[in-house]
N, C-alpha and C. Protein backbone atom coordinates (compact mmCIF):
# COMPACT_ATOMS: atom_id res chain seq x y z
N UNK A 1 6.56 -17.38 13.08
CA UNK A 1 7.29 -18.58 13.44
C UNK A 1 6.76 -19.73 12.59
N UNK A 2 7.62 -20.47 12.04
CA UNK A 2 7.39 -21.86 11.01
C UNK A 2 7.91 -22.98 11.97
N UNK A 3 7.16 -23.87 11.55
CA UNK A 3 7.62 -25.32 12.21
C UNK A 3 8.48 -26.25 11.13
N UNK A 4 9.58 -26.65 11.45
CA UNK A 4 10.21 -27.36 10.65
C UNK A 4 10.15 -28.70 10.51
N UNK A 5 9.63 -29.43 9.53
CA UNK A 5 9.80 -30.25 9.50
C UNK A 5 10.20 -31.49 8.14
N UNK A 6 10.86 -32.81 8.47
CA UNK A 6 11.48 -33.20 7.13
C UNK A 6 10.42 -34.12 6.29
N UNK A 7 10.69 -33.93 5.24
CA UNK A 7 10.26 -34.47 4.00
C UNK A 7 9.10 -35.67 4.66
N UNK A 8 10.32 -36.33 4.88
CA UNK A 8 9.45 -38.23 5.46
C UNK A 8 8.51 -37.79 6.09
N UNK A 9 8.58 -37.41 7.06
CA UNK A 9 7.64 -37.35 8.51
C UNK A 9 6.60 -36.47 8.16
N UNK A 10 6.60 -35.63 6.85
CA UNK A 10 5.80 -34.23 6.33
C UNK A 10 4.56 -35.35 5.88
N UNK A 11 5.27 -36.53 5.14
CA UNK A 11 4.84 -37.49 4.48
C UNK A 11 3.78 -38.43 5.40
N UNK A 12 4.34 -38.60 6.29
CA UNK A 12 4.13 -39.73 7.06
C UNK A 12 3.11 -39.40 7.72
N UNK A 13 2.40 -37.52 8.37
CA UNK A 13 1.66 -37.17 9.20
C UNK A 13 0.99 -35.88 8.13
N UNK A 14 0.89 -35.70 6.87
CA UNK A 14 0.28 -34.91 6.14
C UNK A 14 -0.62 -33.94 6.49
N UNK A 15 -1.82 -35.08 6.91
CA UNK A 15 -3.18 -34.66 7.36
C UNK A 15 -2.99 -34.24 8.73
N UNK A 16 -2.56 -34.63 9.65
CA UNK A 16 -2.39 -34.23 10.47
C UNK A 16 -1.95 -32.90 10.87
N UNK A 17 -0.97 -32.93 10.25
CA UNK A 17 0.13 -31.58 10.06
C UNK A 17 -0.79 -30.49 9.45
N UNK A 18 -1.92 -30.64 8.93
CA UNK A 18 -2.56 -29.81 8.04
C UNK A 18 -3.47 -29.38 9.06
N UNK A 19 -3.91 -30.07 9.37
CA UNK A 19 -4.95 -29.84 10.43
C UNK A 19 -4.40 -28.83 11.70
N UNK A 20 -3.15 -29.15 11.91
CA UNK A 20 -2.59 -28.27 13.12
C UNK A 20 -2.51 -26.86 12.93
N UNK A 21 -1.97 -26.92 10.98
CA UNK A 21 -2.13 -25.75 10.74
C UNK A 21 -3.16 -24.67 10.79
N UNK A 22 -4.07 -25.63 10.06
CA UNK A 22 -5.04 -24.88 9.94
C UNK A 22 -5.89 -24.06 11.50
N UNK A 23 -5.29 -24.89 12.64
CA UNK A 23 -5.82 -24.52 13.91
C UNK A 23 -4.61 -23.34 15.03
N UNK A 24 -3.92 -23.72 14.21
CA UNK A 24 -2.75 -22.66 14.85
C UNK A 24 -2.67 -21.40 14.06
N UNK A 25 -2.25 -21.45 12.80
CA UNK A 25 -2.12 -20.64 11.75
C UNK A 25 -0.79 -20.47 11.30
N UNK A 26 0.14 -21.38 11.83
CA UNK A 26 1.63 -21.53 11.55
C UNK A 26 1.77 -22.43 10.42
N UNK A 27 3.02 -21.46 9.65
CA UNK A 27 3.24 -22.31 8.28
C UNK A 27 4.11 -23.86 8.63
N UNK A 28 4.77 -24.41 7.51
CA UNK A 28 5.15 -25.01 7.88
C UNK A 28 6.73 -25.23 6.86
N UNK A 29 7.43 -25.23 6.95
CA UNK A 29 8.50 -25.38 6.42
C UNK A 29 9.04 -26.81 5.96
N UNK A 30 8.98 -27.57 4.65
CA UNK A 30 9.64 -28.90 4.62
C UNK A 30 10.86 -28.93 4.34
N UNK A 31 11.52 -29.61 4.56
CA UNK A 31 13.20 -29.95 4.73
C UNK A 31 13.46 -31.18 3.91
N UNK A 32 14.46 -31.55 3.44
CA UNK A 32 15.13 -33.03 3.02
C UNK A 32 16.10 -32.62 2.99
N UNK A 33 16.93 -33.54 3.81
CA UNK A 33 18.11 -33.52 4.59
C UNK A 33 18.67 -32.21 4.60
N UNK A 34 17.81 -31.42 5.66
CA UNK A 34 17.91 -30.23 6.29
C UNK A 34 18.50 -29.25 5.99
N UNK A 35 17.81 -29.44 4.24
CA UNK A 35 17.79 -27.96 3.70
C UNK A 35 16.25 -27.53 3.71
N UNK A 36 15.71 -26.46 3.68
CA UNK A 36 14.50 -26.39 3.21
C UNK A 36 13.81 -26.19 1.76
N UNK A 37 12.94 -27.25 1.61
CA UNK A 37 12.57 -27.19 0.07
C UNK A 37 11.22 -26.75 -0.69
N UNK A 38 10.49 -26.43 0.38
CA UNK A 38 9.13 -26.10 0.55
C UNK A 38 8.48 -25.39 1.68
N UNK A 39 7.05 -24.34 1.62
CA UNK A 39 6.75 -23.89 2.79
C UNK A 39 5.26 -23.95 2.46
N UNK A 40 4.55 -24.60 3.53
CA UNK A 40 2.94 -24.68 3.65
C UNK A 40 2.62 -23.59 4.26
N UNK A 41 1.79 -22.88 4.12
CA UNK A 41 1.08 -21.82 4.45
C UNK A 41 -0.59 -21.86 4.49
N UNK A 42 -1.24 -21.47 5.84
CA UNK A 42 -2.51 -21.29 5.96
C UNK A 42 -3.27 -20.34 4.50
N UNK A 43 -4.33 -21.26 3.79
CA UNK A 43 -4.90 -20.10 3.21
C UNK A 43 -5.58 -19.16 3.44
N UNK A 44 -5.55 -17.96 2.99
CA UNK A 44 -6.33 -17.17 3.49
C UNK A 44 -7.88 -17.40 3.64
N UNK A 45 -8.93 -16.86 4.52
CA UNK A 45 -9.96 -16.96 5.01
C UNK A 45 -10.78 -16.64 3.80
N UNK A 46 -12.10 -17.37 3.60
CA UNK A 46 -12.91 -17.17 2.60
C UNK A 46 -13.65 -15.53 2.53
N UNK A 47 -13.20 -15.32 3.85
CA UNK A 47 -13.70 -13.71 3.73
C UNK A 47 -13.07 -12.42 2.88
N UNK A 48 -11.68 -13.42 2.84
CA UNK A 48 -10.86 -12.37 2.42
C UNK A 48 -11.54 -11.67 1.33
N UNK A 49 -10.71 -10.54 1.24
CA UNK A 49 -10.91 -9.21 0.08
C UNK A 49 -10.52 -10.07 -1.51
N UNK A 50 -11.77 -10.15 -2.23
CA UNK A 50 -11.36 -10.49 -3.83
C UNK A 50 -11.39 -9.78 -4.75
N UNK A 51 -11.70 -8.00 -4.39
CA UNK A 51 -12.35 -7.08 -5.03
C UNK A 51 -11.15 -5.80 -4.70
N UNK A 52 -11.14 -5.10 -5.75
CA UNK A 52 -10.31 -4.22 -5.29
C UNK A 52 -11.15 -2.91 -4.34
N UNK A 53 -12.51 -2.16 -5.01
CA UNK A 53 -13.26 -1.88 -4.38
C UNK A 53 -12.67 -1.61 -2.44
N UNK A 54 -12.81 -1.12 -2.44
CA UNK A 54 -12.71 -0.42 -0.92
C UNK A 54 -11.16 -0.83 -0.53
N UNK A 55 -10.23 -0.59 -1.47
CA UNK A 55 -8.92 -1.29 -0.97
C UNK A 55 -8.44 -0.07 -0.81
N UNK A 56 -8.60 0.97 -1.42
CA UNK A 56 -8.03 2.49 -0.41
C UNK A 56 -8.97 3.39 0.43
N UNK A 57 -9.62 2.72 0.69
CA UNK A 57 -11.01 3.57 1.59
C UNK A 57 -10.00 3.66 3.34
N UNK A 58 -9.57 4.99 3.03
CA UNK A 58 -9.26 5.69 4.63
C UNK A 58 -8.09 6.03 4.10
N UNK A 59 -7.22 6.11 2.62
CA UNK A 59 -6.15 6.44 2.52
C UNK A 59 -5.86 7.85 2.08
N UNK A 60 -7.20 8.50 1.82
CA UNK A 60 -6.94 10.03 1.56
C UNK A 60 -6.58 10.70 2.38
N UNK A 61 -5.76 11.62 2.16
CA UNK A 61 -5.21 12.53 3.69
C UNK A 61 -5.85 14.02 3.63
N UNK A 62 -6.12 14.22 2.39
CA UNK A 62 -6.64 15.38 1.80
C UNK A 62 -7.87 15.64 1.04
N UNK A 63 -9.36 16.20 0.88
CA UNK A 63 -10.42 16.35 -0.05
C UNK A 63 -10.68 17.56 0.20
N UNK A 64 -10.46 18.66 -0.54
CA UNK A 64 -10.39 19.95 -0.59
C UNK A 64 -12.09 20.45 -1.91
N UNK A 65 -11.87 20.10 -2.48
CA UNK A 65 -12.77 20.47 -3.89
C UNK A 65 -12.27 19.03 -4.97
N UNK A 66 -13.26 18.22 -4.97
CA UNK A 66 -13.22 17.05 -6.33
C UNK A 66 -13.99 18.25 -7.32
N UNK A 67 -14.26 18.55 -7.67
CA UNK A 67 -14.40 19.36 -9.10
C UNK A 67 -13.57 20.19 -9.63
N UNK A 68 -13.02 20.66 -9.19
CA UNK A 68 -11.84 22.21 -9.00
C UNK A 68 -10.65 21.21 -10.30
N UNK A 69 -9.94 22.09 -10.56
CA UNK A 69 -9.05 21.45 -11.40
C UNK A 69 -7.87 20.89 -10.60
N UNK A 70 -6.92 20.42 -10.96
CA UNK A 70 -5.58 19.75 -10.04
C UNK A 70 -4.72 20.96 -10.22
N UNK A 71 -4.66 21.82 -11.29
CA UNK A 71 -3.63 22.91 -11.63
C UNK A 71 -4.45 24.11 -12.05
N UNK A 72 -3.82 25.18 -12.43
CA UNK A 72 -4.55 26.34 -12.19
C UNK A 72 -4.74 26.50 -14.44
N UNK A 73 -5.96 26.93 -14.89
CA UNK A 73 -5.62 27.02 -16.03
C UNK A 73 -4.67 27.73 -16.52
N UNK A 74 -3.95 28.48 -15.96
CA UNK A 74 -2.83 29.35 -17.03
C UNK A 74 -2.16 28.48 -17.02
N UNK A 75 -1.13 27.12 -16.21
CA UNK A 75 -0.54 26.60 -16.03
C UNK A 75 -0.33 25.15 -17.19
N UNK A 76 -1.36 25.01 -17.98
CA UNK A 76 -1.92 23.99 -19.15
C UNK A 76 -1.17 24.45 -20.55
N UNK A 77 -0.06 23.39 -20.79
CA UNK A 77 0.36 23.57 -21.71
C UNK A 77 -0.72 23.77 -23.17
N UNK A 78 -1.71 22.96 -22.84
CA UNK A 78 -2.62 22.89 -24.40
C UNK A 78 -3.21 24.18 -24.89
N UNK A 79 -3.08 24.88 -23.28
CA UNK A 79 -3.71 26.01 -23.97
C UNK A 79 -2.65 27.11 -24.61
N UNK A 80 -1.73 27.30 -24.89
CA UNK A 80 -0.78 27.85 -25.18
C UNK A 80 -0.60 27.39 -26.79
């Protein structure tokens, strides 16, 4: 859910508005004359992930043999 609000008043209560965000975690949507022309968004937390490192850790479904080949050697074109 975004809070809408227009241009002026985005203007008029900035800091404020920033602050709410930052305590709610709701973006914020700006408007002039009620189209929307912009969207504020909480930044992410300084904890966040900056590393790729552990970004598929739990996504294997399968570990049978890591040494073993992926295909069987007769199956290798090079060797032919």
């Amino acid at each position: 859910m975004s809070k809408v609000v227009g241009a002026a008043e985005f203007k008029a209560k900035c800091l404020n508005l920033i602050d709410q965000m930052r305590n709610d975690g709701e973006s914020i949507v700006i408007t002039k004359r009620g189209k929307p022309v912009a969207v504020l968004s909480p930044a992410r937390a300084a904890g966040g992930r900056t590393s790729i490192i552990g970004v598929m850790k739990g996504s294997v479904l399968r570990y049978d043999d890591p040494l073993s080949p992926a295909v069987e050697t007769e199956d290798w074109d090079a060797l032919r």
